[in-house]
Protein backbone atom coordinates (compact mmCIF):
# COMPACT_ATOMS: atom_id res chain seq x y z
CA UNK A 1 63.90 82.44 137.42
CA UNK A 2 62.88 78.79 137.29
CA UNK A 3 59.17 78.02 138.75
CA UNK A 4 58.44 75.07 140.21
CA UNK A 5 55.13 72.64 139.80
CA UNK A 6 53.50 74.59 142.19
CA UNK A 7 53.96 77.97 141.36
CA UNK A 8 52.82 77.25 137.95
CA UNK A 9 49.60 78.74 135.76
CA UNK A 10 48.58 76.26 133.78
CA UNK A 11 46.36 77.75 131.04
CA UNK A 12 44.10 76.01 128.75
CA UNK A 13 45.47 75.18 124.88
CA UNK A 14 43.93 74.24 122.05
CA UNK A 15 45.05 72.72 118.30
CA UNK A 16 48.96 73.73 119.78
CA UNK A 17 50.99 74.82 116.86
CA UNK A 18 48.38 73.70 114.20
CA UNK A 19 47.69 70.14 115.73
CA UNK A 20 44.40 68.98 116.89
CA UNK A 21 42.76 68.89 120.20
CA UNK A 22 42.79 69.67 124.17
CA UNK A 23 45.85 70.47 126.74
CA UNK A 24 46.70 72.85 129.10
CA UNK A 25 50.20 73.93 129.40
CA UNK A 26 52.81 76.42 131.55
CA UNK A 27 56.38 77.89 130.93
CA UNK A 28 58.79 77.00 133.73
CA UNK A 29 61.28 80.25 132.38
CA UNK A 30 59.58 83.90 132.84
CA UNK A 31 58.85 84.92 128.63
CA UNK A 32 61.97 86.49 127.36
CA UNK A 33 64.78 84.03 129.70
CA UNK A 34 66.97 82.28 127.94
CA UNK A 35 65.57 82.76 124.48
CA UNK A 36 67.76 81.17 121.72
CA UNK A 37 69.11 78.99 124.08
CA UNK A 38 66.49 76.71 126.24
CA UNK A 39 62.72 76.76 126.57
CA UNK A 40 61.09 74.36 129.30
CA UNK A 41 57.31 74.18 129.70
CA UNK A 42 54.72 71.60 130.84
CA UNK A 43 51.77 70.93 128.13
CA UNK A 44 49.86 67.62 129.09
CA UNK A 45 47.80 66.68 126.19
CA UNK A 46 44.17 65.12 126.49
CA UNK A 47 44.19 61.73 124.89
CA UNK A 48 44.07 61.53 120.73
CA UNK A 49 45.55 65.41 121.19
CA UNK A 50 48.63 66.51 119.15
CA UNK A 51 51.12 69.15 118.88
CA UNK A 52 51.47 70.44 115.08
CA UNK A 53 54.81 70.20 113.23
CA UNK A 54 57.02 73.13 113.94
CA UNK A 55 60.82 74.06 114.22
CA UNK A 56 62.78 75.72 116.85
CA UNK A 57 65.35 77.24 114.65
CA UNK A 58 67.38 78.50 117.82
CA UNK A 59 66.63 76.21 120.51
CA UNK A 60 66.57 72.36 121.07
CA UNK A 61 63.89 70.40 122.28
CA UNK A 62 63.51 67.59 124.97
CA UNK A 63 60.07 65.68 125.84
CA UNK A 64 60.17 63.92 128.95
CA UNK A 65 57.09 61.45 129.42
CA UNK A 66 55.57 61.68 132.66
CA UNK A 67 52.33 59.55 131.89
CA UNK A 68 51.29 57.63 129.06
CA UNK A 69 52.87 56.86 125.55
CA UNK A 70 52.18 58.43 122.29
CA UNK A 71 54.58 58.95 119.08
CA UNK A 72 56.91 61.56 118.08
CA UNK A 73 57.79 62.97 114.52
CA UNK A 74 61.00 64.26 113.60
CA UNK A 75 61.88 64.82 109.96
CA UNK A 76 59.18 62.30 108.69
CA UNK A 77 60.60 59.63 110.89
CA UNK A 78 58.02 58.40 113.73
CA UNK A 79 59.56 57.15 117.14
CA UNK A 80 57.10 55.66 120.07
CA UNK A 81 57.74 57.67 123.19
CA UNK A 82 56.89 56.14 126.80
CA UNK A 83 56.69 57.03 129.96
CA UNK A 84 58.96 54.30 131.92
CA UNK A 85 57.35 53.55 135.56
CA UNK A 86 60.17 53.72 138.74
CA UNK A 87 60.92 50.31 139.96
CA UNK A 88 60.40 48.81 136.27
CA UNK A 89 63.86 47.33 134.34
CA UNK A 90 64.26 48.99 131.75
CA UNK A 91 67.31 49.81 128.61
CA UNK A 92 67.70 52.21 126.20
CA UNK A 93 69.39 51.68 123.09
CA UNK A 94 69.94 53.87 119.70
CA UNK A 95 68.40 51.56 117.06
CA UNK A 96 69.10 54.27 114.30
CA UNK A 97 72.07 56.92 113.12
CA UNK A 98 70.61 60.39 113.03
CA UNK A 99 72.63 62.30 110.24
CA UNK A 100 73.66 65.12 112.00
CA UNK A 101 73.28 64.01 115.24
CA UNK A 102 76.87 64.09 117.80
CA UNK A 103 78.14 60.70 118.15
């Protein structure tokens, strides 16, 4: 069963996965739904916060920005990540070929 906003506990997090610093997160899927295939929580980090560097060997991963702008890490490579305001013009564009990745 998917929760929505407001049926979710948001619990207090700290140094998530081995990084450093404040948030507060909540799992939208019930543990145990949809393992191996899709996780989707909420964390919201307190500024200069991190999430550590971890794998999910089974499962992809997608952040969507709701506030702010920080930087992402995948495989060594850093990537600014944004949150894009409604109303604003905006374009996306792959600037580099990820080996592996579907064209």
């Amino acid at each position: 069963m998917i929760r929505t906003l407001a049926s979710l506990n948001f619990e207090p997090r700290m140094n998530i996965r081995g990084g450093t610093g404040p948030a507060e997160g909540a799992d939208y899927l019930a543990q145990g739904e949809m393992d191996g295939v899709l996780g989707a929580g909420r964390t919201i980090l307190a500024p200069g916060s991190s999430i550590g560097q971890h794998t999910h060997p089974d499962t992809e991963e997608l952040y969507l920005i709701l506030e702010g702008q920080g930087r992402a890490v995948l495989d060594g490579r850093t990537f600014q990540v944004t949150y894009l305001p409604r109303g604003e013009l905006r374009e996306a564009y792959q600037w580099e070929r990820v080996p592996g990745a579907r064209p």
